[in-house]
C-alpha atoms as a PDB file:
ATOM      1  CA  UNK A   1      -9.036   6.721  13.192  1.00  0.00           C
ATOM      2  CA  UNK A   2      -6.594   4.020  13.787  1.00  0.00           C
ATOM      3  CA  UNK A   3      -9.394   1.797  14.956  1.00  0.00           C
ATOM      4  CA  UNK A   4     -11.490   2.583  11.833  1.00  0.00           C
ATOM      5  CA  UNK A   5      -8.753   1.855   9.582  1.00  0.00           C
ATOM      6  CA  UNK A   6      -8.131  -1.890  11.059  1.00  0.00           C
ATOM      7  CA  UNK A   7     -12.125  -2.403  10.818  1.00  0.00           C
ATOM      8  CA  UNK A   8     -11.890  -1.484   7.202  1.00  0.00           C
ATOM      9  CA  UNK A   9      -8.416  -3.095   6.380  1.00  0.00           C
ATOM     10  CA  UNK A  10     -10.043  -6.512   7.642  1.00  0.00           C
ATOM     11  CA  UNK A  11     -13.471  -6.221   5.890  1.00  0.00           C
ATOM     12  CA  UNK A  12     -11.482  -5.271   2.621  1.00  0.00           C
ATOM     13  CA  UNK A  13      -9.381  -8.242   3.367  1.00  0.00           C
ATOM     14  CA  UNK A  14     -11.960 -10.312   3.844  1.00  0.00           C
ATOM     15  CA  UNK A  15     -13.774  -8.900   1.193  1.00  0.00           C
ATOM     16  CA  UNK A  16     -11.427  -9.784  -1.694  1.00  0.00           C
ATOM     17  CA  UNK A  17     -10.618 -12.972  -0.439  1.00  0.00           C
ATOM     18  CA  UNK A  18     -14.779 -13.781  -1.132  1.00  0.00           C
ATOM     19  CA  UNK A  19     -14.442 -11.572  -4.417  1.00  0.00           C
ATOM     20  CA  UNK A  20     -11.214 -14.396  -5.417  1.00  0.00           C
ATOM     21  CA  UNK A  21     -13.245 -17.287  -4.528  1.00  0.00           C
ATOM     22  CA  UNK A  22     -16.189 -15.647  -6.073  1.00  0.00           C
ATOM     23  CA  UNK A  23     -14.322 -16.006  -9.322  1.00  0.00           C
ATOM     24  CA  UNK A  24     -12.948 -19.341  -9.135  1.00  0.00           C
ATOM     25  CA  UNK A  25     -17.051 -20.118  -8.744  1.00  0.00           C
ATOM     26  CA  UNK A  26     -17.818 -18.346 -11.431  1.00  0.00           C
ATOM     27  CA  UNK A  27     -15.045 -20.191 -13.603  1.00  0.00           C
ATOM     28  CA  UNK A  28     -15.532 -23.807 -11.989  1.00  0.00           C
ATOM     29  CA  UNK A  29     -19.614 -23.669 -12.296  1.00  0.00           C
ATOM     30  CA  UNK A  30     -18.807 -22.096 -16.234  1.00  0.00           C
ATOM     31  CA  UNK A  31     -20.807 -19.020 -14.945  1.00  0.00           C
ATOM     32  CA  UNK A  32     -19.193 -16.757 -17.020  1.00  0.00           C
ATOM     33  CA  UNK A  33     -21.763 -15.876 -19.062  1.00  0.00           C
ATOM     34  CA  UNK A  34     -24.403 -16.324 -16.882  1.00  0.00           C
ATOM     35  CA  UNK A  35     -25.624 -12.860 -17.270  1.00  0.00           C
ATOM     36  CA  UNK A  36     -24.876 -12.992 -21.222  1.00  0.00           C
ATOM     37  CA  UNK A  37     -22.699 -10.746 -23.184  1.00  0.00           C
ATOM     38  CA  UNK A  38     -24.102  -7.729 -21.168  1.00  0.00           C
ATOM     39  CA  UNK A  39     -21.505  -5.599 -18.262  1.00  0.00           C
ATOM     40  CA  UNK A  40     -22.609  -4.193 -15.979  1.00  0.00           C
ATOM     41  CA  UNK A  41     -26.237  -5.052 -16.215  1.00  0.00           C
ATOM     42  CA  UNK A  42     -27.220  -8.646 -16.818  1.00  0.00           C
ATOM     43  CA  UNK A  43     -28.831  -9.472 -20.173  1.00  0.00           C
ATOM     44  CA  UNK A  44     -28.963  -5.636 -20.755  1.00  0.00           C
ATOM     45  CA  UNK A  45     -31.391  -5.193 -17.578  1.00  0.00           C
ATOM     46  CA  UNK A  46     -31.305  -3.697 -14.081  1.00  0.00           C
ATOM     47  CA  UNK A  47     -33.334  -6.130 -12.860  1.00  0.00           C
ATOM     48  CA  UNK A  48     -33.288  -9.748 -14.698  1.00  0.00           C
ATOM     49  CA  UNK A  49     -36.137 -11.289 -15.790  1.00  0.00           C
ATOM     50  CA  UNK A  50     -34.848 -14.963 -16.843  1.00  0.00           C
ATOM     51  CA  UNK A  51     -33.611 -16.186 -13.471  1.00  0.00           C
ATOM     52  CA  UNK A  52     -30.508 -18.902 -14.147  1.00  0.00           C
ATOM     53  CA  UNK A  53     -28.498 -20.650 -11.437  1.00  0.00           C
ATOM     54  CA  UNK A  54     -26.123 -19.219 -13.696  1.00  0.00           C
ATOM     55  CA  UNK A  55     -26.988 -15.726 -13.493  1.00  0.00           C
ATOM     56  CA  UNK A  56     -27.300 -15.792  -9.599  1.00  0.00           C
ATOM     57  CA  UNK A  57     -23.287 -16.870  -9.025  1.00  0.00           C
ATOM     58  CA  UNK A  58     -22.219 -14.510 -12.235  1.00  0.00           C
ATOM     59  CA  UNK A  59     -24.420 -11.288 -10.600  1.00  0.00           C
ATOM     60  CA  UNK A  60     -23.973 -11.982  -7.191  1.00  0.00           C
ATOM     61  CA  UNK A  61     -19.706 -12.085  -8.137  1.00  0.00           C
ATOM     62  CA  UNK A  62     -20.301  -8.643 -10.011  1.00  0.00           C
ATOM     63  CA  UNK A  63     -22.029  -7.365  -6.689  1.00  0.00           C
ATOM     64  CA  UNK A  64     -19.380  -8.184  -4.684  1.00  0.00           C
ATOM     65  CA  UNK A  65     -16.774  -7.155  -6.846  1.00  0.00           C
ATOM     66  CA  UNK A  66     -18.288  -3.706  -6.556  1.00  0.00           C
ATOM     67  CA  UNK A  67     -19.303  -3.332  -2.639  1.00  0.00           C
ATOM     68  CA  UNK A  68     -15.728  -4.402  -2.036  1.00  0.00           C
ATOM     69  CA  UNK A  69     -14.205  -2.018  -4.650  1.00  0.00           C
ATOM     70  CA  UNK A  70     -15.799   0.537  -2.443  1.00  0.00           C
ATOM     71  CA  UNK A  71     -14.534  -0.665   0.917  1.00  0.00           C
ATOM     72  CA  UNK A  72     -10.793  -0.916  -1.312  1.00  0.00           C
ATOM     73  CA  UNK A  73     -11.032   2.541  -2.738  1.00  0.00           C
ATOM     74  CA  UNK A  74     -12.042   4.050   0.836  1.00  0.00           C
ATOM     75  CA  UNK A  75      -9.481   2.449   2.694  1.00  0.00           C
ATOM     76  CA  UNK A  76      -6.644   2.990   0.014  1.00  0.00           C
ATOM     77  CA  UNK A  77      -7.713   7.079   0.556  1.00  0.00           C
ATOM     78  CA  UNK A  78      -7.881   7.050   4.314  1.00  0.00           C
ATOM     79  CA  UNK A  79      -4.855   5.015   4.156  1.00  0.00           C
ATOM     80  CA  UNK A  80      -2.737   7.392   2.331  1.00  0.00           C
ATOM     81  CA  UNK A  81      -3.529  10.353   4.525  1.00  0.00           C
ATOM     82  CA  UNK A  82      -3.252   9.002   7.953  1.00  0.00           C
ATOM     83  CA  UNK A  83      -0.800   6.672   7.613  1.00  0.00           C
ATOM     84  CA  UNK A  84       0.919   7.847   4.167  1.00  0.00           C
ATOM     85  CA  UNK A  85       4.423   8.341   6.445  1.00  0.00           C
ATOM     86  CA  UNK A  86       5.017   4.478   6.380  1.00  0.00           C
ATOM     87  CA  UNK A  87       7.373   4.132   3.817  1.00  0.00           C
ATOM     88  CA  UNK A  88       5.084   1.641   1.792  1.00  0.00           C
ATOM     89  CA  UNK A  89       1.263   3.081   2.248  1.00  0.00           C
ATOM     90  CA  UNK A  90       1.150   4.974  -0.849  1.00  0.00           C
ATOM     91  CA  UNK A  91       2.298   2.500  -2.972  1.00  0.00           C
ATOM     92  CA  UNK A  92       0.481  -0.091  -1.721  1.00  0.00           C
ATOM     93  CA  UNK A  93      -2.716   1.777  -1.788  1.00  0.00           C
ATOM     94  CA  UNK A  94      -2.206   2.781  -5.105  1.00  0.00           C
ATOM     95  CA  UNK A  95      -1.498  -0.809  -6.210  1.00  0.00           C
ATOM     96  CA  UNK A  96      -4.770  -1.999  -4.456  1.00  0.00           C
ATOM     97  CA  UNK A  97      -6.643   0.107  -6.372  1.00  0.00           C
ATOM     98  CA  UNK A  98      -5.053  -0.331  -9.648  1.00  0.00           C
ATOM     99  CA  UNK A  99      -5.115  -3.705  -9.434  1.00  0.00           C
ATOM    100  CA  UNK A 100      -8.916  -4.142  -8.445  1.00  0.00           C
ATOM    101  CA  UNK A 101      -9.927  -1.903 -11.253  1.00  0.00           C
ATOM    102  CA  UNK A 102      -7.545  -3.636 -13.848  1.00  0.00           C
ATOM    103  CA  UNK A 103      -9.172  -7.318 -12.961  1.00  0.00           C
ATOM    104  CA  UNK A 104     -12.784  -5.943 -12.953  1.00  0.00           C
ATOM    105  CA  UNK A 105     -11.568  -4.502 -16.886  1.00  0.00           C
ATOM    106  CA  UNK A 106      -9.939  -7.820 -17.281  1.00  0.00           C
ATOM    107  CA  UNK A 107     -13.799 -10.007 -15.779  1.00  0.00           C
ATOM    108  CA  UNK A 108     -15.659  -7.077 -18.314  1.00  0.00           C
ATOM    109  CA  UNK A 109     -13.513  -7.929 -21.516  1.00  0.00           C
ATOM    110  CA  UNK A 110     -14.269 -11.462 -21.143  1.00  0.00           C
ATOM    111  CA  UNK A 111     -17.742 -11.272 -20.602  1.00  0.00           C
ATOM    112  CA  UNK A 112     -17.915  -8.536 -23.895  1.00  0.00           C
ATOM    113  CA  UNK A 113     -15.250 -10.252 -25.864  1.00  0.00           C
ATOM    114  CA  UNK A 114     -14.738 -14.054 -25.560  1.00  0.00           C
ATOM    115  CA  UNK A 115     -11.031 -14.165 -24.809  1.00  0.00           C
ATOM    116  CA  UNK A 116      -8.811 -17.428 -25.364  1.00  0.00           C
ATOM    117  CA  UNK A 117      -8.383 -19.674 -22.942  1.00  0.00           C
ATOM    118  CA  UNK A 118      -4.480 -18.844 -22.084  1.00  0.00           C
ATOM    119  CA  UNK A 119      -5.924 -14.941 -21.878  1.00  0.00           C
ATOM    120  CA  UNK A 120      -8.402 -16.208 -19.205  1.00  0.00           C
ATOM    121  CA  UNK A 121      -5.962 -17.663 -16.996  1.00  0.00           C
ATOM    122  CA  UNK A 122      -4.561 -14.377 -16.280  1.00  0.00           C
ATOM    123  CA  UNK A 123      -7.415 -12.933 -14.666  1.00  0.00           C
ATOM    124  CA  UNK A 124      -7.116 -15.066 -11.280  1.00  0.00           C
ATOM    125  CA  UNK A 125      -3.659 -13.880 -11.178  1.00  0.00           C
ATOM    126  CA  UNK A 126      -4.167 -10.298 -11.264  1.00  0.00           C
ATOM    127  CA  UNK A 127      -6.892 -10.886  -8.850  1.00  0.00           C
ATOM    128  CA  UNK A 128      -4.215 -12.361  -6.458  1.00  0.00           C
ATOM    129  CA  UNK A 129      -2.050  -9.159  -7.087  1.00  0.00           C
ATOM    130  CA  UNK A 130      -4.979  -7.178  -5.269  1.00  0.00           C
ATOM    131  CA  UNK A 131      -5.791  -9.431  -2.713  1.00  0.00           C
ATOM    132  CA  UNK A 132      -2.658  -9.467  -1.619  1.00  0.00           C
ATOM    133  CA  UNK A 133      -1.592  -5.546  -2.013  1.00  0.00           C
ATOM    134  CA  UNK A 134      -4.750  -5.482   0.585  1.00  0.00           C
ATOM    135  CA  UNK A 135      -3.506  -7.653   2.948  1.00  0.00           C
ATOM    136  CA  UNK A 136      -0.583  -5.834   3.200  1.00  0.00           C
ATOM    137  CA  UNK A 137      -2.008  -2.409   3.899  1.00  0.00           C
ATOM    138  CA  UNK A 138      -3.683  -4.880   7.078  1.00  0.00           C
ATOM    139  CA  UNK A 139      -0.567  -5.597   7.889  1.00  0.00           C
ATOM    140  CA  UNK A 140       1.104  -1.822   7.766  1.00  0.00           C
ATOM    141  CA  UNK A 141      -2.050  -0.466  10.159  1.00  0.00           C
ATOM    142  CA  UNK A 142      -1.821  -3.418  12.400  1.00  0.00           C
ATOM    143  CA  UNK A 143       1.891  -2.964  12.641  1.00  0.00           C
ATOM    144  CA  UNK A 144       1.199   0.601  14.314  1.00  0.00           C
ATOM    145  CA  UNK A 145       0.643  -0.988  17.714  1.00  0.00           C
ATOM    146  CA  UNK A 146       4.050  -2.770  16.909  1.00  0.00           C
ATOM    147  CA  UNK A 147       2.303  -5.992  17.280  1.00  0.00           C
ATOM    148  CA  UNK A 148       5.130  -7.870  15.168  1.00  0.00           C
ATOM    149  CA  UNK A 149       8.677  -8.308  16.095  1.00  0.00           C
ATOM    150  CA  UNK A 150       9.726  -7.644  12.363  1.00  0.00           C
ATOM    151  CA  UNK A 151      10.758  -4.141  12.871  1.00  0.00           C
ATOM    152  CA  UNK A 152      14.578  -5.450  13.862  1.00  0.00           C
ATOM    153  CA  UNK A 153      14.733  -8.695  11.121  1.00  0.00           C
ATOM    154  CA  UNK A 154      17.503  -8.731   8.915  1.00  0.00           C
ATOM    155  CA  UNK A 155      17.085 -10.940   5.905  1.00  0.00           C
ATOM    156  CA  UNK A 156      20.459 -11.689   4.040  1.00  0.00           C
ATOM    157  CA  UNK A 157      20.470 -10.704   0.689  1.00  0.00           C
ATOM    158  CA  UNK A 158      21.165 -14.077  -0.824  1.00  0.00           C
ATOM    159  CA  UNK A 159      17.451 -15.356   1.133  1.00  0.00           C
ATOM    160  CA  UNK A 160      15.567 -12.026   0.231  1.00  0.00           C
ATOM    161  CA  UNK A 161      16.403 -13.213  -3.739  1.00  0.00           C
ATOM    162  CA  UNK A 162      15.048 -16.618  -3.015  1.00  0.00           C
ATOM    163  CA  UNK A 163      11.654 -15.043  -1.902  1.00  0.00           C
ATOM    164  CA  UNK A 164      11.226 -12.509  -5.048  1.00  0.00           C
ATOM    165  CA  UNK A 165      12.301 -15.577  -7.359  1.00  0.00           C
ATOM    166  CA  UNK A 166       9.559 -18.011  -5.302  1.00  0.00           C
ATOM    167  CA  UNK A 167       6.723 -15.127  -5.392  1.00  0.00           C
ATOM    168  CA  UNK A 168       7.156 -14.356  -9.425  1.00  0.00           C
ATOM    169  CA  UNK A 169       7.315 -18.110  -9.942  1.00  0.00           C
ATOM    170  CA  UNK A 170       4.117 -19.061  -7.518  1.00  0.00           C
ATOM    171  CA  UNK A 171       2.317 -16.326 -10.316  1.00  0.00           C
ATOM    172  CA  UNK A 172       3.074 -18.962 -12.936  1.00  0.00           C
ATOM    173  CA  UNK A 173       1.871 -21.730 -10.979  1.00  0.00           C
ATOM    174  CA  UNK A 174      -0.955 -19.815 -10.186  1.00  0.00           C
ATOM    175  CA  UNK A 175      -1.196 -19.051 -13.798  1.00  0.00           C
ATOM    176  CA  UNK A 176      -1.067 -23.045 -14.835  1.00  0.00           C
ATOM    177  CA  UNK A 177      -3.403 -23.682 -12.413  1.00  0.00           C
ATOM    178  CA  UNK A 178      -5.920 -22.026 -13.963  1.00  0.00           C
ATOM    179  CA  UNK A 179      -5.246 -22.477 -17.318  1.00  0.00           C
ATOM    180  CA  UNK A 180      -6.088 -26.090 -16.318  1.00  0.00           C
ATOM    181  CA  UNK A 181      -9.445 -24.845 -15.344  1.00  0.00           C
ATOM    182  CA  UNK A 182     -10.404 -22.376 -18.223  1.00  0.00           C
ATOM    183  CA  UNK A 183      -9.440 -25.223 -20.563  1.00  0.00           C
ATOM    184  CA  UNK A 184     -11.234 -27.988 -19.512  1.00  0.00           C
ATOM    185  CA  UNK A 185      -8.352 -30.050 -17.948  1.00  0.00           C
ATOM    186  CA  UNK A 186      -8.983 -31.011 -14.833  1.00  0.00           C
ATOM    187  CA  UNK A 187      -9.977 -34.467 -15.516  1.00  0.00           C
ATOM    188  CA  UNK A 188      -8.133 -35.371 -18.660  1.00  0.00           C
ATOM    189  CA  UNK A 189      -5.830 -37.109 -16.438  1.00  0.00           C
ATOM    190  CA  UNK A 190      -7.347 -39.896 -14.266  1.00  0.00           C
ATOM    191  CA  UNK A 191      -4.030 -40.951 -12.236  1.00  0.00           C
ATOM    192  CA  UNK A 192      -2.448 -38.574 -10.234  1.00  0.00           C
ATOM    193  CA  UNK A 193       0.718 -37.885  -9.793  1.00  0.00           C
ATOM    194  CA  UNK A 194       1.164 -39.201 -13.151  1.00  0.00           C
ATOM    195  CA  UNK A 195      -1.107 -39.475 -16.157  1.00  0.00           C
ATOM    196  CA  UNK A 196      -2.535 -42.113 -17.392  1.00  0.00           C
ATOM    197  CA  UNK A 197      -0.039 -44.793 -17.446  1.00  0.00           C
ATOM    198  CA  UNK A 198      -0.593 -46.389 -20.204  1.00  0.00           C
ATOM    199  CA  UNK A 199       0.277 -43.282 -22.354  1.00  0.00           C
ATOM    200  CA  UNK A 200       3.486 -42.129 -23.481  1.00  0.00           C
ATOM    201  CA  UNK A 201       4.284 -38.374 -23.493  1.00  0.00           C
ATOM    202  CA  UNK A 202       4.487 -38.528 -27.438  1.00  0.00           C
ATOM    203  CA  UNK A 203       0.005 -39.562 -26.683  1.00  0.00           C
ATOM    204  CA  UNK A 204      -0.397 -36.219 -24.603  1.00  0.00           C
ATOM    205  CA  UNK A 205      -3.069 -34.165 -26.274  1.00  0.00           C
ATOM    206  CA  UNK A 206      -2.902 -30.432 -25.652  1.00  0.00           C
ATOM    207  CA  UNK A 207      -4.852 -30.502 -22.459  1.00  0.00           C
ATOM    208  CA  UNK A 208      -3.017 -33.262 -20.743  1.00  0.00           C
ATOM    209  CA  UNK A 209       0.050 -31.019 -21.707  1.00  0.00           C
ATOM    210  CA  UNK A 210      -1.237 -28.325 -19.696  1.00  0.00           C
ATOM    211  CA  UNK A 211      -2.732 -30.749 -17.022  1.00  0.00           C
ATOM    212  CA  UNK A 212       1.254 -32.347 -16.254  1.00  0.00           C
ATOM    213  CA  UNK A 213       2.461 -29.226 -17.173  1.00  0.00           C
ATOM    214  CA  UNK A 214       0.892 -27.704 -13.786  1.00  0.00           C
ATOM    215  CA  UNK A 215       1.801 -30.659 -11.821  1.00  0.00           C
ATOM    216  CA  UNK A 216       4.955 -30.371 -12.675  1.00  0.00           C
ATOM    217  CA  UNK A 217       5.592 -27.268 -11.950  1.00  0.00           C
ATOM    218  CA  UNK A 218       3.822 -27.166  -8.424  1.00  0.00           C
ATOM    219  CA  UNK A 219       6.145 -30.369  -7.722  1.00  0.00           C
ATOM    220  CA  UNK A 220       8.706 -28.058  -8.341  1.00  0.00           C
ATOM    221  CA  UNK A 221       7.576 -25.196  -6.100  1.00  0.00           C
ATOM    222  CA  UNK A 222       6.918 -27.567  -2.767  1.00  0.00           C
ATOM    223  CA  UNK A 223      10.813 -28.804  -3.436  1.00  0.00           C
ATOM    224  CA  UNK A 224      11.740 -24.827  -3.209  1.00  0.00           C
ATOM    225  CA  UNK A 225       9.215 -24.131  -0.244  1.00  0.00           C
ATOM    226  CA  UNK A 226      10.983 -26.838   1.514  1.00  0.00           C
ATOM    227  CA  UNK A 227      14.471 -26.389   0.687  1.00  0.00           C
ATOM    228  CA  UNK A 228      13.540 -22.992   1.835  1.00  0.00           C
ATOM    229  CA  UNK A 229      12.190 -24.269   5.385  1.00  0.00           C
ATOM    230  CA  UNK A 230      15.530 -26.283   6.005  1.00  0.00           C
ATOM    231  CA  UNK A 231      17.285 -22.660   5.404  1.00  0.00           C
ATOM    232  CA  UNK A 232      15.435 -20.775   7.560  1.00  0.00           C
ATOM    233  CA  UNK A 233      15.733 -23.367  10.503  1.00  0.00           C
ATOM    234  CA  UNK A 234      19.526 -23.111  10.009  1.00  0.00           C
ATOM    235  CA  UNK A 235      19.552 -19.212  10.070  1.00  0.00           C
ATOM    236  CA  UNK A 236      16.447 -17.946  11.098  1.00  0.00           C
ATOM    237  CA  UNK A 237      15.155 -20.765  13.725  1.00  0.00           C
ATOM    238  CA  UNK A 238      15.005 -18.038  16.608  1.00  0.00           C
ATOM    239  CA  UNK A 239      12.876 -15.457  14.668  1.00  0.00           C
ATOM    240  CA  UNK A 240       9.137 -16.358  15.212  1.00  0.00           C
ATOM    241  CA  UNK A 241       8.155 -14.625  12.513  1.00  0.00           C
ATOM    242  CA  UNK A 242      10.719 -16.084   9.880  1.00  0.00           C
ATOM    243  CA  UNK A 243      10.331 -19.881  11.517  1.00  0.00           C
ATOM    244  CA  UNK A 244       6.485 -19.558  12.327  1.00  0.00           C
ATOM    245  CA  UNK A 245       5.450 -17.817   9.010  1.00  0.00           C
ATOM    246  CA  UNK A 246       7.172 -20.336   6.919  1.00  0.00           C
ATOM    247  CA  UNK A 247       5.879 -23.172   8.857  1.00  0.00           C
ATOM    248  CA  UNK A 248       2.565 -22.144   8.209  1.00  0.00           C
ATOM    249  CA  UNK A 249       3.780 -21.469   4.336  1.00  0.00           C
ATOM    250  CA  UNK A 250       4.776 -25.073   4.046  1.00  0.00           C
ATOM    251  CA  UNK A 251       1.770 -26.481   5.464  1.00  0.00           C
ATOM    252  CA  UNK A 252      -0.295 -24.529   3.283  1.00  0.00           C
ATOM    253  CA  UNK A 253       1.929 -25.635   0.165  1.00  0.00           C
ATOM    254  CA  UNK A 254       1.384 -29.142   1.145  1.00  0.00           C
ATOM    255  CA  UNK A 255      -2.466 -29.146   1.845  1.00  0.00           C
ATOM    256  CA  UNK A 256      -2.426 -27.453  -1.637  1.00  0.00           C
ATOM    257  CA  UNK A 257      -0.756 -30.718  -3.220  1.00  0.00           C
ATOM    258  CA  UNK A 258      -3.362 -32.816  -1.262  1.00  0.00           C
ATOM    259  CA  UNK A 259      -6.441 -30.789  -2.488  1.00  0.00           C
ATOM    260  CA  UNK A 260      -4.926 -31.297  -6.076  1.00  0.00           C
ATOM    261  CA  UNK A 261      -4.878 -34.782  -5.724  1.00  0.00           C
ATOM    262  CA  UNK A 262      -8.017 -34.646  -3.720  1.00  0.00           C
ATOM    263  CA  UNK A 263      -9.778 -32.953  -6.977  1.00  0.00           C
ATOM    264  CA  UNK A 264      -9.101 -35.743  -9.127  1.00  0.00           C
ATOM    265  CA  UNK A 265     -10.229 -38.574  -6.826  1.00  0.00           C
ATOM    266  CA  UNK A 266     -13.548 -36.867  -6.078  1.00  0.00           C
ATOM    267  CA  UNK A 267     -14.301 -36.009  -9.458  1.00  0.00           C
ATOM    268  CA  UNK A 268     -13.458 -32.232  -9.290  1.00  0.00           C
ATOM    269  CA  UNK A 269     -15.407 -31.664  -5.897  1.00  0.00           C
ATOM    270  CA  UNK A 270     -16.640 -28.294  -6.354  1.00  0.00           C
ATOM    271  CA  UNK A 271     -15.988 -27.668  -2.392  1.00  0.00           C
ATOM    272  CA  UNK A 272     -12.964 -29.284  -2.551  1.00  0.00           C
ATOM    273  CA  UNK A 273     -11.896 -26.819  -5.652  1.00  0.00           C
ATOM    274  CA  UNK A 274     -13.133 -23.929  -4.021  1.00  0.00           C
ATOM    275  CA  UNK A 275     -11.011 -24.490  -1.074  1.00  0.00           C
ATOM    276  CA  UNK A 276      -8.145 -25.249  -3.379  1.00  0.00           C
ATOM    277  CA  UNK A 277      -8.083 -21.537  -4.809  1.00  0.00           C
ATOM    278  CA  UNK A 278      -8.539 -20.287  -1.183  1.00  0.00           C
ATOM    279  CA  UNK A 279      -5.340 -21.961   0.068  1.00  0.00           C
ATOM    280  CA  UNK A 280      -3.343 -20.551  -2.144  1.00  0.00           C
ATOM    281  CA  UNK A 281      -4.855 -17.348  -1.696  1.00  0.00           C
ATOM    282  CA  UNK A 282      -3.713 -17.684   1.625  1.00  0.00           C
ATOM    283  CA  UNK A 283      -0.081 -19.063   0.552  1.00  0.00           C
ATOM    284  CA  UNK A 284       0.844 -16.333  -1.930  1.00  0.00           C
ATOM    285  CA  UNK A 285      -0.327 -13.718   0.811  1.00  0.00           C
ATOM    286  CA  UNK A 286       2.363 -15.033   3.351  1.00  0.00           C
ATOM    287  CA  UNK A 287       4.806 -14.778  -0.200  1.00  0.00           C
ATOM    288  CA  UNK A 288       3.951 -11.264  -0.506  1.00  0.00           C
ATOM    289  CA  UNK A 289       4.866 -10.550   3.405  1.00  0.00           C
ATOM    290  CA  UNK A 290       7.882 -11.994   3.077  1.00  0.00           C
ATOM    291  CA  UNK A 291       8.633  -9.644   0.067  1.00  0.00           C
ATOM    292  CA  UNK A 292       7.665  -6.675   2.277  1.00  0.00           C
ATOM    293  CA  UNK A 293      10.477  -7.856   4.998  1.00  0.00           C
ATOM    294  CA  UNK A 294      12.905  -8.350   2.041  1.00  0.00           C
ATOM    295  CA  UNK A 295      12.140  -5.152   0.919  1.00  0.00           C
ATOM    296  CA  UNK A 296      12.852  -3.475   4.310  1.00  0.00           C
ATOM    297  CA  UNK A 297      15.729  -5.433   4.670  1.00  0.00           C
ATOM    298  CA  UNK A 298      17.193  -4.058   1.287  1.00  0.00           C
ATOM    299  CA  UNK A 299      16.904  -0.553   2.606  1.00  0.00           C
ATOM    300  CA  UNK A 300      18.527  -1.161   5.856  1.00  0.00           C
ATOM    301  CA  UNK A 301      22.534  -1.017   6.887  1.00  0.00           C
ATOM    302  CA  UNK A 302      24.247  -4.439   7.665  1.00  0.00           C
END
């Protein structure tokens, strides 16, 4: 059964990684409507009759959404009883599913109801709430075999802070990031880092607001990845998974600040985008380990 469950925990994983850049498709190609106002069917049909590019990304995200639902919902249950003992299975299982149900309520509302473009935004970071509880439960079965050497690590509690202050604030960068994208501000600033220079901030219109506003704030996170990185070399240097994970963390943070730049340069790119949302896909899945080790840390005797 053991077997079974790491076949399904990586297809699931898998899975919602393709449903998350499924949905930054949908949002970057303005597919959102591509089947009209109609959930589930498209245009109030099983089977469409006016064939859009449109329709084809906005269907074939719904499709997935639902196949991996399924692979979600049967690993969460299989999850729970053969593995329930680990202290966090059952919460994480119940979080998968919770979450993958609330952001296919969240994709239905905006597709029946036209929300607001800061009510948009949310929905790729509820996404990245699931994808990530998913990955976890990966983690937990894969763990089994004692694979890692994380069942010893200590985390002090002043670092373990750090991470749950760097994962809630990576949602808000996540959440800038695409509010830049649902309204229409990728390209209202031509220069990159800055704006266009020959504005002052008092010329910012509401987009470009938004636009520096997320720039800003990412500039802000890669300062706290690294400061982070210098910390864990001083304290944690001999811990492969402490030095190695956050390595790999700060790389990805950085290749995220090139793709940024990248995307205005190229015009918004649409491969270039796509990979964009996948690397911090990847990025706030590392966060979310690192919460799990805090976590266990918290509950141990030092």
């Amino acid at each position: 059964m053991i077997k079974i469950l790491k076949w399904l925990s990586v297809l699931s994983t898998i899975g919602m990684l393709f449903v998350l850049i499924g949905g930054a498709l949908v949002t970057k190609t303005e597919s959102g409507l591509g089947c009209g106002q109609s959930w589930p069917l498209c245009d109030g049909e099983v089977i469409p009759t006016n064939i859009t590019p449109e329709l084809i990304i906005e269907l074939s995200h719904r499709l997935a959404t639902g196949t991996v639902g399924i692979l979600v919902l049967a690993l969460s249950i299989l999850s729970w009883k053969f593995i329930g003992h680990i202290r966090e299975t059952k919460f994480l299982a119940f979080i998968s599913v919770f979450f993958l149900i609330l952001q296919s309520l969240i994709g239905a509302s905006n597709v029946l109801w036209p929300q607001s473009d800061f009510a948009l935004a949310l929905h790729f970071g509820i996404s990245l709430i699931s994808f990530s509880s998913v990955f976890l439960l990966m983690v937990l079965i894969f763990e089994i075999d004692k694979k890692f050497d994380a069942e010893s690590l200590y985390i002090d509690k002043k670092l373990r802070r750090q991470f749950y202050g760097i994962t809630i604030y990576t949602l808000l960068v996540v959440y800038t990031g695409a509010l830049v994208r649902h309204a229409n501000a990728s390209l209202v600033c031509k220069d990159w880092p800055l704006c266009d220079s020959s504005l002052g901030l008092s010329d910012f219109n509401l987009q470009q607001w938004i636009q520096m506003g997320h720039r800003m704030s990412v500039g802000i996170l890669i300062i706290w990845v690294i400061y982070l990185y210098i910390r864990i070399i001083r304290q944690y240097k001999h811990s492969k998974i402490m030095f190695n994970g956050w390595t790999i963390a700060t790389s990805f943070i950085a290749f995220q600040v090139f793709l940024g730049a990248l995307i205005i340069f190229t015009v918004l790119n649409l491969f270039i985008a796509l990979l964009h949302a996948l690397i911090v896909c990847c990025f706030f899945a590392i966060l979310t380990y690192y919460l799990l080790l805090s976590y266990r840390s918290s509950k141990m005797k030092k």
